[in-house]
N, C-alpha and C. Protein backbone atom coordinates (compact mmCIF):
# COMPACT_ATOMS: atom_id res chain seq x y z
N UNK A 1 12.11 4.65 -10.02
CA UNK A 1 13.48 4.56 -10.46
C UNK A 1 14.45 4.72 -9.29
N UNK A 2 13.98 5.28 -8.11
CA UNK A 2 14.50 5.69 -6.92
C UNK A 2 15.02 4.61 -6.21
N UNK A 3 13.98 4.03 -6.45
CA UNK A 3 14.10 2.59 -5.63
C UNK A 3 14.85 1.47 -6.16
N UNK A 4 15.09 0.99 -7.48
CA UNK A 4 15.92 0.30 -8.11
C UNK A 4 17.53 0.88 -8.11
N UNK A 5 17.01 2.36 -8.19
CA UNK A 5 18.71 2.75 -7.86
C UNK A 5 19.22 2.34 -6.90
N UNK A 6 18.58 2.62 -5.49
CA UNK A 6 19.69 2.14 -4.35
C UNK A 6 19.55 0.22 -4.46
N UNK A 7 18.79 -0.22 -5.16
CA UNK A 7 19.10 -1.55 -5.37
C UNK A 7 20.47 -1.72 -5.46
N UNK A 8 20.56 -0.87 -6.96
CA UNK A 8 21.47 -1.30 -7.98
C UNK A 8 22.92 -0.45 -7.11
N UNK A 9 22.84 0.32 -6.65
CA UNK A 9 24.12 0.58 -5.65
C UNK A 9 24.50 -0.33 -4.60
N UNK A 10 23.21 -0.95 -3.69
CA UNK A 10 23.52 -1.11 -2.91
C UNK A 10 24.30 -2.90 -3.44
N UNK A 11 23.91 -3.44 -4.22
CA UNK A 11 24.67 -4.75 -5.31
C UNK A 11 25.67 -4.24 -5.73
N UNK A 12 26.20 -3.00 -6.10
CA UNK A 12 27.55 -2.80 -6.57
C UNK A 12 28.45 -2.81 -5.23
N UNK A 13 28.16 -2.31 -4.72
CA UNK A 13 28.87 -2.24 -3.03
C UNK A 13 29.29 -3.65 -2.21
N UNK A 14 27.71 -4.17 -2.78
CA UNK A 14 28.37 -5.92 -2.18
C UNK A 14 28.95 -6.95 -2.68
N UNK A 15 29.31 -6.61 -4.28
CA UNK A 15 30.29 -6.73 -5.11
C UNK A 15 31.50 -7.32 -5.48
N UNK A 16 31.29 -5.36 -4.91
CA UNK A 16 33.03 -4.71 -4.51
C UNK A 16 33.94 -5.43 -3.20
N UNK A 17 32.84 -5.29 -2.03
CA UNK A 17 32.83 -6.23 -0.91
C UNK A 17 33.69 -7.62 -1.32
N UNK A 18 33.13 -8.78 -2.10
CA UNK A 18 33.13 -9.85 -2.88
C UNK A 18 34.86 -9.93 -3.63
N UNK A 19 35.15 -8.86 -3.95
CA UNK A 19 35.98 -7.92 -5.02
C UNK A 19 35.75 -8.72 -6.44
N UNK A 20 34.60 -8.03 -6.68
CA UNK A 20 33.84 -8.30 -8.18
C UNK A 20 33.89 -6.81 -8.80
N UNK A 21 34.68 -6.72 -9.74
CA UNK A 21 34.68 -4.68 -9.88
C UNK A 21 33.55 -4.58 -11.08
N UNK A 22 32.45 -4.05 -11.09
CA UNK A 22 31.68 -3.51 -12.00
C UNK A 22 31.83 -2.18 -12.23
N UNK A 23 32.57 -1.60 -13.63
CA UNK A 23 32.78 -0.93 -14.40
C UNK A 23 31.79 -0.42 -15.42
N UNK A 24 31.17 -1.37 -15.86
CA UNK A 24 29.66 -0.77 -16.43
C UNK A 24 28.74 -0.28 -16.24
N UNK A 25 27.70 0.42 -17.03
CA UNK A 25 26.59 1.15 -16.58
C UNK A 25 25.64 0.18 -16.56
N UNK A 26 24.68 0.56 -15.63
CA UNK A 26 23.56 -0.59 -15.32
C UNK A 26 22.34 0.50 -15.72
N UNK A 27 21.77 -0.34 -16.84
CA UNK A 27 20.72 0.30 -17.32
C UNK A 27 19.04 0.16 -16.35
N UNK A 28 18.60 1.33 -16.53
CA UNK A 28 17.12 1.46 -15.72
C UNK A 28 16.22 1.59 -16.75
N UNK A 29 15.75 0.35 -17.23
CA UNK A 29 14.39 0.14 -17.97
C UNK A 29 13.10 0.96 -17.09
N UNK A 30 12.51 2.31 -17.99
CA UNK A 30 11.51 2.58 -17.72
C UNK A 30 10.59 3.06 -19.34
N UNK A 31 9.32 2.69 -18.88
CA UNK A 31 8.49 3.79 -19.73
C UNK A 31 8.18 5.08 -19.60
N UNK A 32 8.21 5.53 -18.53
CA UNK A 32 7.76 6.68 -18.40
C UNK A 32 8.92 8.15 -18.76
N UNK A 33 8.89 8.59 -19.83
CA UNK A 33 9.91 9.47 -20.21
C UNK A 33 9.52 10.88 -19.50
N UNK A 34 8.75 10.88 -18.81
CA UNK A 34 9.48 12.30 -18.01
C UNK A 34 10.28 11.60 -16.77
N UNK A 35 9.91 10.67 -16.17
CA UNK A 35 10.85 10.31 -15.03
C UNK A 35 12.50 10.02 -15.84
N UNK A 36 12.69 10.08 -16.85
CA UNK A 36 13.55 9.31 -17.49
C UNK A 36 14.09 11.07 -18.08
N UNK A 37 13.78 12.02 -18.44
CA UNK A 37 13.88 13.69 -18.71
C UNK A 37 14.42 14.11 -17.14
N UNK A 38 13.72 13.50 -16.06
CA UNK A 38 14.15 14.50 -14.72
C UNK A 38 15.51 13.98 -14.37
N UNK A 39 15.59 12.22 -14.76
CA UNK A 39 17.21 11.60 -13.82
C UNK A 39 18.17 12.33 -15.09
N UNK A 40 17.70 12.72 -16.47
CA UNK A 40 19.09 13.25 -16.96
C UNK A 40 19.12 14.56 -17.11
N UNK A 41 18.19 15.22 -16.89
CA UNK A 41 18.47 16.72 -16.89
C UNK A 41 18.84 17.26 -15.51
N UNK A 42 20.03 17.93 -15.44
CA UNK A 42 20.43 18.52 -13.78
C UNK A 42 20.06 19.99 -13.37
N UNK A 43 18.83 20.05 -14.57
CA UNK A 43 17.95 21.76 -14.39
C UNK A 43 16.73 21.38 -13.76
N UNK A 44 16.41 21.98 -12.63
CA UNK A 44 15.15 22.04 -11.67
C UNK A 44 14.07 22.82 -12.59
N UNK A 45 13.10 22.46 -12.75
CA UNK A 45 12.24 23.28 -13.82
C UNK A 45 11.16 23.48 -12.84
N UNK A 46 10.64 24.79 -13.16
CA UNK A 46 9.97 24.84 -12.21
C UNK A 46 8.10 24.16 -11.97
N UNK A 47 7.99 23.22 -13.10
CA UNK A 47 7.07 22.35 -13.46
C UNK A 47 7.09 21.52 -12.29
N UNK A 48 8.51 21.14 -11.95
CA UNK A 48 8.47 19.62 -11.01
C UNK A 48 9.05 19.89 -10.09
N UNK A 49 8.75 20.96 -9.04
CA UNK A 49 8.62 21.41 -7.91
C UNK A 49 8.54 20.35 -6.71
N UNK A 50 7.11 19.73 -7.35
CA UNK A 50 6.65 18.50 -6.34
C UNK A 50 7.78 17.72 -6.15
N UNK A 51 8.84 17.50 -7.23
CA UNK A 51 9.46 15.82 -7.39
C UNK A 51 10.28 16.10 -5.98
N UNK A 52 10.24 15.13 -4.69
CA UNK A 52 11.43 15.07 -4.06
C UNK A 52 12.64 14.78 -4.02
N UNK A 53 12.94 13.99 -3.08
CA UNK A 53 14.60 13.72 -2.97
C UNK A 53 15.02 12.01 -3.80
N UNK A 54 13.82 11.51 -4.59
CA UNK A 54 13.91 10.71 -5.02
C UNK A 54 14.64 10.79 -6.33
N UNK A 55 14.40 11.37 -7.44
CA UNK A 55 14.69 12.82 -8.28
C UNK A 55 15.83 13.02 -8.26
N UNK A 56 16.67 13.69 -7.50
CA UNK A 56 17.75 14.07 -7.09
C UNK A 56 18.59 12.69 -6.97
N UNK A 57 18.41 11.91 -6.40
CA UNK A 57 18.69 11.02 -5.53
C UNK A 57 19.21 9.86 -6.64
N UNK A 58 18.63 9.68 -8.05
CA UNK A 58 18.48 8.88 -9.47
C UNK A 58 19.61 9.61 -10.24
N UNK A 59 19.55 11.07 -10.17
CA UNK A 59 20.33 12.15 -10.71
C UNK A 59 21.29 12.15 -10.42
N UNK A 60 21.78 12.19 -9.19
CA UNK A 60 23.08 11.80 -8.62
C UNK A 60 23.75 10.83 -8.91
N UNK A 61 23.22 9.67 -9.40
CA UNK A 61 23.81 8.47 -9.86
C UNK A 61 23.61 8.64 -11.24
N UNK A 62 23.01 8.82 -12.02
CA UNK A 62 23.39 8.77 -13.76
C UNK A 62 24.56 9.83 -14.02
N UNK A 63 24.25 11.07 -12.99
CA UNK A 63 25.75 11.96 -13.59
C UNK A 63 27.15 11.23 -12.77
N UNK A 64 27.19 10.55 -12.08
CA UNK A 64 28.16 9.36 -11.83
C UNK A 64 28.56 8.70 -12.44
N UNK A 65 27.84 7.95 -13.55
CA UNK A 65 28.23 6.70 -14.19
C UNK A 65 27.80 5.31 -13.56
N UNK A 66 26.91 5.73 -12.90
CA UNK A 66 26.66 4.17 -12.39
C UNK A 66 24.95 3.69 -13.00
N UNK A 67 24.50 4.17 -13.43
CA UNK A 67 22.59 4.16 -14.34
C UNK A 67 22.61 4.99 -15.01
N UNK A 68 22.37 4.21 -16.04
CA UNK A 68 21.68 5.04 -17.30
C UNK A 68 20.27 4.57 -17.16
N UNK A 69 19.41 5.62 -17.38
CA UNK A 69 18.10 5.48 -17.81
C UNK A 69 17.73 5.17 -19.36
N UNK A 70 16.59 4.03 -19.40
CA UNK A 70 16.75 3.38 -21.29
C UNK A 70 14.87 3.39 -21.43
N UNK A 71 14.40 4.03 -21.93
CA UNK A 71 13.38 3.93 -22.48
C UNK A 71 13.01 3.00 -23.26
N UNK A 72 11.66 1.66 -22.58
CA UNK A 72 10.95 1.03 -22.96
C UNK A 72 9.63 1.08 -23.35
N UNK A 73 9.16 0.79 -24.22
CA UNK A 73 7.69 0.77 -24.61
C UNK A 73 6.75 0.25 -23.22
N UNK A 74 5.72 0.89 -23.08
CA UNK A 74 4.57 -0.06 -22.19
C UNK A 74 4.05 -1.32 -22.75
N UNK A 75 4.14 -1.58 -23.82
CA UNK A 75 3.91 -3.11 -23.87
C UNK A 75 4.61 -3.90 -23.54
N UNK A 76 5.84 -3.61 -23.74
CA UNK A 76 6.93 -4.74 -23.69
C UNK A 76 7.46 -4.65 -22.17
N UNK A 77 7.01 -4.01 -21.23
CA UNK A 77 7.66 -3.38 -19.81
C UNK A 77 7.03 -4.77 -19.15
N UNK A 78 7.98 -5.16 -18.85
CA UNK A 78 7.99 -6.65 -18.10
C UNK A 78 7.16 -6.62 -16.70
N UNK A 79 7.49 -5.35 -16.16
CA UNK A 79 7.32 -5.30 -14.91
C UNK A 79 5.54 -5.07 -14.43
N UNK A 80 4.64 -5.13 -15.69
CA UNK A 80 3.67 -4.43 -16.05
C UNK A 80 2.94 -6.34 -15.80
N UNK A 81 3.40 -7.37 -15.60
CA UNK A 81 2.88 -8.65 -15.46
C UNK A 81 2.50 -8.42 -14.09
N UNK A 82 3.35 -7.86 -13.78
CA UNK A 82 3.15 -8.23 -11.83
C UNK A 82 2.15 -6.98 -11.08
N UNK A 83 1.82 -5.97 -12.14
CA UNK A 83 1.26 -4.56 -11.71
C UNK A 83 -0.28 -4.02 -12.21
N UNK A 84 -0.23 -4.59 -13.30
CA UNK A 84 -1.38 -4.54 -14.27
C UNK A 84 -2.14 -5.93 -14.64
N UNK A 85 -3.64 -5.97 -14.87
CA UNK A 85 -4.64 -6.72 -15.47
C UNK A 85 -4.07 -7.19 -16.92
N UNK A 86 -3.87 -8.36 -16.99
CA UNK A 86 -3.57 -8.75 -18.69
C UNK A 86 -4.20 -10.00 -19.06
N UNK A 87 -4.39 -9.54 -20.65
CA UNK A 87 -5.12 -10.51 -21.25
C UNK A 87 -4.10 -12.05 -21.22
N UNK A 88 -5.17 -12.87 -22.01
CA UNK A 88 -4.09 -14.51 -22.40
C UNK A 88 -2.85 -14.21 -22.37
N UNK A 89 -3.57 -13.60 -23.99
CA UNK A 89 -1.78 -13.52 -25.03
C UNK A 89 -1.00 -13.01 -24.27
N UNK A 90 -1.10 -11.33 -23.99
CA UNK A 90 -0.04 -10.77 -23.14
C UNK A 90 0.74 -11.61 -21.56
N UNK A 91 -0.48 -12.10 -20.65
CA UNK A 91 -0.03 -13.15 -19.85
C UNK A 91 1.69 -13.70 -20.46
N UNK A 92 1.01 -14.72 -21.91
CA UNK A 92 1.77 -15.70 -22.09
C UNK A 92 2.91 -14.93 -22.93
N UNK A 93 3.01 -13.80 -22.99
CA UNK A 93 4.44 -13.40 -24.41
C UNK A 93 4.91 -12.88 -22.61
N UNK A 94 4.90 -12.43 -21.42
CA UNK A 94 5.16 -12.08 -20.70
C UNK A 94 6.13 -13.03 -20.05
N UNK A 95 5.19 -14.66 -19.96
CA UNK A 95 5.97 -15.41 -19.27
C UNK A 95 7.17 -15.87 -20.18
N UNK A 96 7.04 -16.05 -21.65
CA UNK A 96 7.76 -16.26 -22.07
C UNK A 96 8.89 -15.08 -22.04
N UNK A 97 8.83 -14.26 -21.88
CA UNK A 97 9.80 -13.52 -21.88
C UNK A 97 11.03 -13.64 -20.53
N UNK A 98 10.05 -14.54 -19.56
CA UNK A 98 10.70 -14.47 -18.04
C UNK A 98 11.39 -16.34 -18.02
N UNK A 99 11.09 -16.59 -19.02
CA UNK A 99 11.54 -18.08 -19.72
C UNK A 99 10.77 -19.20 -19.06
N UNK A 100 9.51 -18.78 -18.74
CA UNK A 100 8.35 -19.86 -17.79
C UNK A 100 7.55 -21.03 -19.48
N UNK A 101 8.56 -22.17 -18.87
CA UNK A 101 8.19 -22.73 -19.79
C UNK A 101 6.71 -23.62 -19.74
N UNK A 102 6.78 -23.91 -18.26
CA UNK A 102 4.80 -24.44 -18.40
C UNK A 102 4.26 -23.62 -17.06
N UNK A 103 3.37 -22.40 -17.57
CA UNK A 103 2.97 -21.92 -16.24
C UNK A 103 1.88 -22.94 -15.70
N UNK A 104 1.20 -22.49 -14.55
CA UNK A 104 0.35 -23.40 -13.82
C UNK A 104 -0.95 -23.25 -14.11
């Protein structure tokens, strides 16, 4: 999520640059709901000790207003085509979802 954040900052910045003003929240599709518990809670627990400056770093920007974190199912997590082993079907509800109308 760390990493899409400074995406998603570093596109608002070049924007602004542009003078394109984005006022909205830019949502962070994840499944994983504790990473999605640590960017909105601003209490250090002492469970997630390990988490670094990545953590912080996600946190800083949702109590901003600039990402919200949105909880997706693992099936439907798009990003799971390019990361994970998948069957036909899933393959093909995948591409269709990315609007690949004749894959190869």
């Amino acid at each position: 999520m760390a990493l899409v954040t400074t995406e998603v900052t570093w596109l608002r910045w070049l924007l602004e640059d542009f003078g394109v003003s984005v006022s909205m929240l830019t949502s962070l599709f994840s499944d994983s709901t504790g990473a999605i518990n640590m960017a909105l809670d601003p209490v250090k627990h002492g469970l997630s000790k390990h988490v670094g400056f990545d953590a912080f770093y996600t946190r800083a920007y949702v109590q901003d207003g600039i990402v919200s974190p949105q909880y997706v199912l693992s099936e439907i997590q798009l990003a799971d085509l390019f990361t994970k082993a998948q069957t036909g079907t899933r393959h093909r509800f995948y591409l269709s979802k990315l609007s690949v109308l004749h894959p190869p």
